[in-house]
N, C-alpha and C. Protein backbone atom coordinates (compact mmCIF):
# COMPACT_ATOMS: atom_id res chain seq x y z
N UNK A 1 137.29 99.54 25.25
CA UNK A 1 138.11 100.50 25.97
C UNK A 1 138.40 99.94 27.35
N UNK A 2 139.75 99.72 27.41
CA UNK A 2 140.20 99.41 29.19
C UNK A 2 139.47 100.73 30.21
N UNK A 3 139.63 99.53 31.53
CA UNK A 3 138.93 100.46 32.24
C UNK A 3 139.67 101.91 32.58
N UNK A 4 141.29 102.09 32.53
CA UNK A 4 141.98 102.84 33.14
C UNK A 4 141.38 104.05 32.02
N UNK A 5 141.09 103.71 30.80
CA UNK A 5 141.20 105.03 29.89
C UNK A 5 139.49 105.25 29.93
N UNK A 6 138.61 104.64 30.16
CA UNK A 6 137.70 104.93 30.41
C UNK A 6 137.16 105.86 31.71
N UNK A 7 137.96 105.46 32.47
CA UNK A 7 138.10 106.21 34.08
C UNK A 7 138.80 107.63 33.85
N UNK A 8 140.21 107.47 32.71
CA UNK A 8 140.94 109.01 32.49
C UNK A 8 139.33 109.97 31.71
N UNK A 9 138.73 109.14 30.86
CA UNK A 9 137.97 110.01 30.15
C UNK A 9 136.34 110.53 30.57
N UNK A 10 136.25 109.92 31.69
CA UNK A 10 135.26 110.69 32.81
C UNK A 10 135.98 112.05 33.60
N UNK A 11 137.34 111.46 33.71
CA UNK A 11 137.93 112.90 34.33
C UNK A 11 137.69 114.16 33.60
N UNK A 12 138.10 113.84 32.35
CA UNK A 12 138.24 114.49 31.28
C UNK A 12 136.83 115.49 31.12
N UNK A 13 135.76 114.72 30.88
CA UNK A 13 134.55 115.18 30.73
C UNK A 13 134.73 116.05 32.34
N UNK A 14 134.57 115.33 33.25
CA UNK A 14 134.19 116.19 34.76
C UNK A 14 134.72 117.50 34.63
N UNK A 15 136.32 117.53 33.84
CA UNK A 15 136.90 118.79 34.31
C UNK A 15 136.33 119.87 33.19
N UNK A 16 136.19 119.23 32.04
CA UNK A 16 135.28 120.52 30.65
C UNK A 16 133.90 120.68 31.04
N UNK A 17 132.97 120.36 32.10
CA UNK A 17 132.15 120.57 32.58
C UNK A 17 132.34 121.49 33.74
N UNK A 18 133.16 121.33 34.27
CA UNK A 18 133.76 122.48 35.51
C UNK A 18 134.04 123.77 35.09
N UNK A 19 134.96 123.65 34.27
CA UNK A 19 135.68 124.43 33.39
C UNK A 19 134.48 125.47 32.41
N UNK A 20 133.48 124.67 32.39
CA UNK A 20 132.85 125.30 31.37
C UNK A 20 131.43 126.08 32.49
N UNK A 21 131.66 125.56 33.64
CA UNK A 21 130.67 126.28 34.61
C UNK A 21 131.65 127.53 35.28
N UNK A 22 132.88 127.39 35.45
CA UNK A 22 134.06 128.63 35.73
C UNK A 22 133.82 129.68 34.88
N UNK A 23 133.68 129.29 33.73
CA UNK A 23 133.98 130.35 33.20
C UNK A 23 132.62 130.99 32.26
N UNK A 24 131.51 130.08 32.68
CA UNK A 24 130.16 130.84 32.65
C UNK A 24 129.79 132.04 33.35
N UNK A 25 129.49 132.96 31.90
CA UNK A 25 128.97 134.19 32.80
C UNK A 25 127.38 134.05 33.77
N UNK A 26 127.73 134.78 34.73
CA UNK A 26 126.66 134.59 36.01
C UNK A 26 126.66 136.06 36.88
N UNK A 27 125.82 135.42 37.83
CA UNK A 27 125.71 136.53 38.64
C UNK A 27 127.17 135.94 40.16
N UNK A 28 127.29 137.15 40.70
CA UNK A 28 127.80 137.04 41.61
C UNK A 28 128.16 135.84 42.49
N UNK A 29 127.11 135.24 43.32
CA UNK A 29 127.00 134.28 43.97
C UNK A 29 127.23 133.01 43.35
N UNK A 30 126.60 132.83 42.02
CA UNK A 30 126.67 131.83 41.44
C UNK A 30 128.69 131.66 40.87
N UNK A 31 129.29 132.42 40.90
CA UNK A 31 130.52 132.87 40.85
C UNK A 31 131.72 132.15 42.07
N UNK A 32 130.57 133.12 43.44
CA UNK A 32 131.36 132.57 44.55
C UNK A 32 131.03 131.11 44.77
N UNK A 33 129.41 130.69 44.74
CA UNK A 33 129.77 128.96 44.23
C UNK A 33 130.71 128.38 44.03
N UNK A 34 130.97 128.53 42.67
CA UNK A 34 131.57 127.70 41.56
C UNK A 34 132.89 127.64 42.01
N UNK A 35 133.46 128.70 42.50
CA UNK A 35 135.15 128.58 43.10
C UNK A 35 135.48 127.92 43.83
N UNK A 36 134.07 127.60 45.30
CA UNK A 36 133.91 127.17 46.42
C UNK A 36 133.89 125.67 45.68
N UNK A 37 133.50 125.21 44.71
CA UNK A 37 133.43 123.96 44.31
C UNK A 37 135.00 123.83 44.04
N UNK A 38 134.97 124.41 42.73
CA UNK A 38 136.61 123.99 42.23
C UNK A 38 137.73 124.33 43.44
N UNK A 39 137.73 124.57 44.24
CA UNK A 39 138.79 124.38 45.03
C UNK A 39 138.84 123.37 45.79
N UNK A 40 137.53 122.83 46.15
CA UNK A 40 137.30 121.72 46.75
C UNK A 40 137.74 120.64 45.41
N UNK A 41 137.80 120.91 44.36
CA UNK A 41 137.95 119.53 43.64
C UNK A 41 139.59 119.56 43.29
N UNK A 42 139.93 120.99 43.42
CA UNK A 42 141.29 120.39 42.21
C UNK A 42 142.18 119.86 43.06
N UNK A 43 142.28 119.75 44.70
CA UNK A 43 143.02 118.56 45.08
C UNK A 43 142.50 117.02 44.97
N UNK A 44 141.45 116.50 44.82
CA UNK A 44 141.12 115.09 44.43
C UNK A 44 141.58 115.18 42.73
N UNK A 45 141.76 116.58 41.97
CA UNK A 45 141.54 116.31 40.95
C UNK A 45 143.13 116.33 40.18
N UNK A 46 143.98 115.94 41.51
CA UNK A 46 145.39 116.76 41.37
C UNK A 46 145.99 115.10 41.09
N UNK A 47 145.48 113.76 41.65
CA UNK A 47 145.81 112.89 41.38
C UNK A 47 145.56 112.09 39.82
N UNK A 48 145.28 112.58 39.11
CA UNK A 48 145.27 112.60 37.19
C UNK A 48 146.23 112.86 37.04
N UNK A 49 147.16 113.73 37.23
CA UNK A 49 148.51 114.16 36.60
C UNK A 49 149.75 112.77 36.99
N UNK A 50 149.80 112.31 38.05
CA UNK A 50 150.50 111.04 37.93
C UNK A 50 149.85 109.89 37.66
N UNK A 51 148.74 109.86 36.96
CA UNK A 51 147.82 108.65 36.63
C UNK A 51 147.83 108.69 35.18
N UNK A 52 148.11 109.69 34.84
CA UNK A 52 148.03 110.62 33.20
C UNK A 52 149.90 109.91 32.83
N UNK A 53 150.44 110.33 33.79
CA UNK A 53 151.97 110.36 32.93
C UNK A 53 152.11 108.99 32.90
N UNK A 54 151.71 107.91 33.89
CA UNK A 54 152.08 106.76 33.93
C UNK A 54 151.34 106.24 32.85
N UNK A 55 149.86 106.80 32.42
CA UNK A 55 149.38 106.20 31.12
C UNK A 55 149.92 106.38 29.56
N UNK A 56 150.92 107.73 30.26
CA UNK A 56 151.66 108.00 28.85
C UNK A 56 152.98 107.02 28.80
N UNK A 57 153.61 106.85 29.52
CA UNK A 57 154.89 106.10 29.56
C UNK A 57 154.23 104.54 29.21
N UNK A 58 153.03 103.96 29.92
CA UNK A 58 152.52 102.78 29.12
C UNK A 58 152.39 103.11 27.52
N UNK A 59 151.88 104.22 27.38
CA UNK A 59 151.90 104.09 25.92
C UNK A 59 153.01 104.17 25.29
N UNK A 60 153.71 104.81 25.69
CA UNK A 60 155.67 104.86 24.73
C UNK A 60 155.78 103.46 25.45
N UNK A 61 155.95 102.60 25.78
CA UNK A 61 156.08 101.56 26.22
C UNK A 61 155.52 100.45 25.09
N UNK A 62 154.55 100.44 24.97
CA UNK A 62 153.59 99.93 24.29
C UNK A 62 154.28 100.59 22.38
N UNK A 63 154.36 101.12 22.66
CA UNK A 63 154.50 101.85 20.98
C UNK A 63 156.31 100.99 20.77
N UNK A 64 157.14 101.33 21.65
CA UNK A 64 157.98 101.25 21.48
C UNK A 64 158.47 99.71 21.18
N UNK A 65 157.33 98.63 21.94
CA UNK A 65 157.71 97.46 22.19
C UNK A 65 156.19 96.64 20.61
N UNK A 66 155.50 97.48 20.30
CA UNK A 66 154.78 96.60 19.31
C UNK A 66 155.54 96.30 18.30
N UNK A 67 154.94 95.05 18.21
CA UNK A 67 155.60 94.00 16.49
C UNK A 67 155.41 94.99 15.17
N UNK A 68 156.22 95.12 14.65
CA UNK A 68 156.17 96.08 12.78
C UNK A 68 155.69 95.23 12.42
N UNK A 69 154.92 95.41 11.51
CA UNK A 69 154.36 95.00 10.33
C UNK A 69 154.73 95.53 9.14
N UNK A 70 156.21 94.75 8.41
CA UNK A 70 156.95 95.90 7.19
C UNK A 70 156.79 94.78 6.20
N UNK A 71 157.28 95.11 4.86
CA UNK A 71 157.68 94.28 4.03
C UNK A 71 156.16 93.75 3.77
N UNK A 72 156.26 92.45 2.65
CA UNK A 72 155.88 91.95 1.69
C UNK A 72 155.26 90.61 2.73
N UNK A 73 155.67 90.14 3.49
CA UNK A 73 155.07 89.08 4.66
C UNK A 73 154.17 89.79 5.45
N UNK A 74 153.86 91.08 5.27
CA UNK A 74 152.47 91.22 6.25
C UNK A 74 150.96 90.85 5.10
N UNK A 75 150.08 90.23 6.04
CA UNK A 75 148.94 90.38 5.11
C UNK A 75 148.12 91.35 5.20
N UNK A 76 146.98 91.48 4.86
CA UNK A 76 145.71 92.49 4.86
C UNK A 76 145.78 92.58 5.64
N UNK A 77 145.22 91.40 6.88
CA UNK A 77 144.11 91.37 7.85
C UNK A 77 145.41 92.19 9.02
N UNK A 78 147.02 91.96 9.19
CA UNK A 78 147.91 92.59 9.92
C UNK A 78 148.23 93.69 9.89
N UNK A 79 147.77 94.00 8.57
CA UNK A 79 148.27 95.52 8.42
C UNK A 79 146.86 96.52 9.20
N UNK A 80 145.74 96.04 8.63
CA UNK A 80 144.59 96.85 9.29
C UNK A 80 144.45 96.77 11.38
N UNK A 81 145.02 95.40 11.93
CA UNK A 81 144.89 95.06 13.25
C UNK A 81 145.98 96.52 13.71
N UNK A 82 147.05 96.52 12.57
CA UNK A 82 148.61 97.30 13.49
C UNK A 82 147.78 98.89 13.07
N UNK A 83 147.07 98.80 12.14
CA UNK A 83 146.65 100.84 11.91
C UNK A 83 145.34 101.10 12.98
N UNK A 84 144.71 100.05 13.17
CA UNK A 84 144.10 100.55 14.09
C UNK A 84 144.47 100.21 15.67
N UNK A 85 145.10 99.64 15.72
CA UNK A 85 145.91 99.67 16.97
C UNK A 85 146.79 101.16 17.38
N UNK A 86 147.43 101.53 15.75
CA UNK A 86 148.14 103.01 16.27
C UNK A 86 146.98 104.12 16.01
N UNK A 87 145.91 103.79 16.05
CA UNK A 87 144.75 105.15 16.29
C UNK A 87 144.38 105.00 17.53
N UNK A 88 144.18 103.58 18.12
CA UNK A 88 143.64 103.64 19.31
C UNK A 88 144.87 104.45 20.29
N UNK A 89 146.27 103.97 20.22
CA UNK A 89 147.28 104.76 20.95
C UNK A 89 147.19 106.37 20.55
N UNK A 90 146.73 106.55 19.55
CA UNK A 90 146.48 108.23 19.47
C UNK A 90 145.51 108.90 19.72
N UNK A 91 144.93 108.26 19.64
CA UNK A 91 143.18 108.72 20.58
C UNK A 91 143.55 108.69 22.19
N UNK A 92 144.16 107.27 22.64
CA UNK A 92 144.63 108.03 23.88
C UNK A 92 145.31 108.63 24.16
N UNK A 93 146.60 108.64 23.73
CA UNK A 93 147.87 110.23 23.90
C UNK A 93 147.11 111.52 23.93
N UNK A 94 145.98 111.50 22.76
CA UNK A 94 145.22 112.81 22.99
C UNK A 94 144.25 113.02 23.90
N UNK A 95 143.82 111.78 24.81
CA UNK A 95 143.13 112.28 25.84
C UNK A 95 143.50 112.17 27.45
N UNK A 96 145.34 111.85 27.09
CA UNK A 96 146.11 111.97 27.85
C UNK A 96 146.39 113.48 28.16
N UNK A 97 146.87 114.07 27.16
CA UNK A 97 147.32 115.60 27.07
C UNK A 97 145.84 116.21 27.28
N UNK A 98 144.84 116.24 26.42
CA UNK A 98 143.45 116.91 27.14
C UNK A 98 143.30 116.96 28.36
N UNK A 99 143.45 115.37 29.26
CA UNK A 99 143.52 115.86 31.02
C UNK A 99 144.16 116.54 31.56
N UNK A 100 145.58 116.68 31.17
CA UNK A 100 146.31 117.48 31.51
C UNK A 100 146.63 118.52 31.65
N UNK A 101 146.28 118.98 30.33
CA UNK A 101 145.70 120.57 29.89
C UNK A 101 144.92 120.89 30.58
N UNK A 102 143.52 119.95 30.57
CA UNK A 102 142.36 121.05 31.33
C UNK A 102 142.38 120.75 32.49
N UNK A 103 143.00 120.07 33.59
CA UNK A 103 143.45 120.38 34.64
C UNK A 103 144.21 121.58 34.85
N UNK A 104 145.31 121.52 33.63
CA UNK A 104 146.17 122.87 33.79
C UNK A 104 145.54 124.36 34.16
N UNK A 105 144.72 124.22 33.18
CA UNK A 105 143.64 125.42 32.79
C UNK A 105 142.45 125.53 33.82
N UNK A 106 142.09 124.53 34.44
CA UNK A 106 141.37 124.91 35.33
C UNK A 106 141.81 125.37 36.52
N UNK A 107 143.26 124.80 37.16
CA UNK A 107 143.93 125.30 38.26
C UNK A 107 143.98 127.04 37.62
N UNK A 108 144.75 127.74 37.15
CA UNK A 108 144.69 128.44 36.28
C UNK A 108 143.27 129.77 36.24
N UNK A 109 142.55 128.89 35.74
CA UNK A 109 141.02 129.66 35.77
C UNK A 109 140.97 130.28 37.30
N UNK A 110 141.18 128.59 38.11
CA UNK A 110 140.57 128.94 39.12
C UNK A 110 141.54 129.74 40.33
N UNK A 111 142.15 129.87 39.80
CA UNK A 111 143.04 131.32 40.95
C UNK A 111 143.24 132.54 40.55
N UNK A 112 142.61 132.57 38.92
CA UNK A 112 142.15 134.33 38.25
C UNK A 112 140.96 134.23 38.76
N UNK A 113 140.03 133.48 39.36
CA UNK A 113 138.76 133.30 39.83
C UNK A 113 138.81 134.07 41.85
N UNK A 114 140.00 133.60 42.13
CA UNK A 114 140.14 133.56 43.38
C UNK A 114 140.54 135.18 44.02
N UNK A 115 141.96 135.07 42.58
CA UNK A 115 142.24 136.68 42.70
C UNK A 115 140.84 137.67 42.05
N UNK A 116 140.25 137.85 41.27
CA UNK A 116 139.54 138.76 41.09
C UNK A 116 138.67 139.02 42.37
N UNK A 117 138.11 137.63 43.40
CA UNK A 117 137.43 138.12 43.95
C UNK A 117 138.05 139.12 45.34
N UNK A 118 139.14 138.34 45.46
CA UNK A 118 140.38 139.14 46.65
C UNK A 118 140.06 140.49 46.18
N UNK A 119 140.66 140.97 45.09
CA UNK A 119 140.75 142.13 44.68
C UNK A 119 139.21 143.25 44.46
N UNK A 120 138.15 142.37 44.47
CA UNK A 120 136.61 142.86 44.11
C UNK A 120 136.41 143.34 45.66
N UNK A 121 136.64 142.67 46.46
CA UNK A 121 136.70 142.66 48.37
C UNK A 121 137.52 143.84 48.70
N UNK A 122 138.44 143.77 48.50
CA UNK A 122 139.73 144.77 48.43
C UNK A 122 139.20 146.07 48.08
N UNK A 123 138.88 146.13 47.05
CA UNK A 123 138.76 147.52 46.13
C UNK A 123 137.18 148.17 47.25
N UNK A 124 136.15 147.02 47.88
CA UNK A 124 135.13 147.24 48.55
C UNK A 124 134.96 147.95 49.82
N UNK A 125 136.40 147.31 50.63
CA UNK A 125 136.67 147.92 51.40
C UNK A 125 137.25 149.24 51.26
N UNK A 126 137.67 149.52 50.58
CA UNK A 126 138.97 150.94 50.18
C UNK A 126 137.57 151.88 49.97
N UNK A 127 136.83 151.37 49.16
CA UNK A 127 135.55 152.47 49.04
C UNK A 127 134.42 152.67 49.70
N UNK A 128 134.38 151.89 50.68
CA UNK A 128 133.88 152.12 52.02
C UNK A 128 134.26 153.09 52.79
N UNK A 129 136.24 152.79 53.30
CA UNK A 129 136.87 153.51 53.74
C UNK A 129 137.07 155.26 53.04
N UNK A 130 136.84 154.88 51.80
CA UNK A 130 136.96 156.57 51.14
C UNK A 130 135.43 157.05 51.52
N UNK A 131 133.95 156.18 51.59
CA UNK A 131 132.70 156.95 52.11
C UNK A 131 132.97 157.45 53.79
N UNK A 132 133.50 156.65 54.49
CA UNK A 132 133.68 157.39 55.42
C UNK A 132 134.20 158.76 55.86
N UNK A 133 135.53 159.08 54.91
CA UNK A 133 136.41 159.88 54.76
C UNK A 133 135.82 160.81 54.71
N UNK A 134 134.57 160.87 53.42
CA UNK A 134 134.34 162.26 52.89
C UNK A 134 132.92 162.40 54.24
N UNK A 135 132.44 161.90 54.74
CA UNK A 135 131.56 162.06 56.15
C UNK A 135 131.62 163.12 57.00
């Protein structure tokens, strides 16, 4: 595995590990944590999406420009080098779109994360303000 897709697929892991601490049920704090993290990450984590597309355009690149192997002049040993050559390009396309996605989904998560708590604050104060009222 080149290093570039090895490097996309640590992202990959980092962000389904994030992703999967977002959206772990917890207590409170452990809540306000976790947001306090992911907001701090999804701008370092914002540079994958043009690191992602340029690995996809290498791959249509790459797909578009490999040698066929058709007809009656290919042997064994060419035909098995070209099928697993087009798994390895599909294993990465798919962990092209996985970064992408769960970047998507974690930006996503993490501002239903941001708004609930706005709104948990919000609703705190209002019922504060209504204990006073009835005083």
């Amino acid at each position: 595995m080149a290093l570039e897709w090895g490097a996309l697929a640590l992202v990959v892991a980092a962000e389904g590990i994030l992703l999967l601490f977002a959206t772990f049920p917890g207590s409170h704090k452990f809540v306000k944590g976790i947001v306090a993290v992911l907001r701090s990450a999804l701008q370092p984590l914002l540079s994958i999406v043009p690191f992602a597309l340029f690995l996809l355009l290498d791959l249509y690149w790459k797909y578009e420009n490999h040698p066929r192997c058709e007809g009656p002049s290919c042997t064994i040993v060419e035909r098995e080098h070209h099928a697993k050559s087009q798994m390895k390009s599909q294993r990465n396309l798919l962990l092209v779109i996985a970064a992408l996605f769960l970047y998507w989904v974690l930006y996503r998560v993490t501002a239903m994360l941001v708004r609930i708590d706005h709104l948990q604050r919000k609703t705190k104060i209002q019922k504060d303000g209504d204990d006073e009222d009835s005083d």
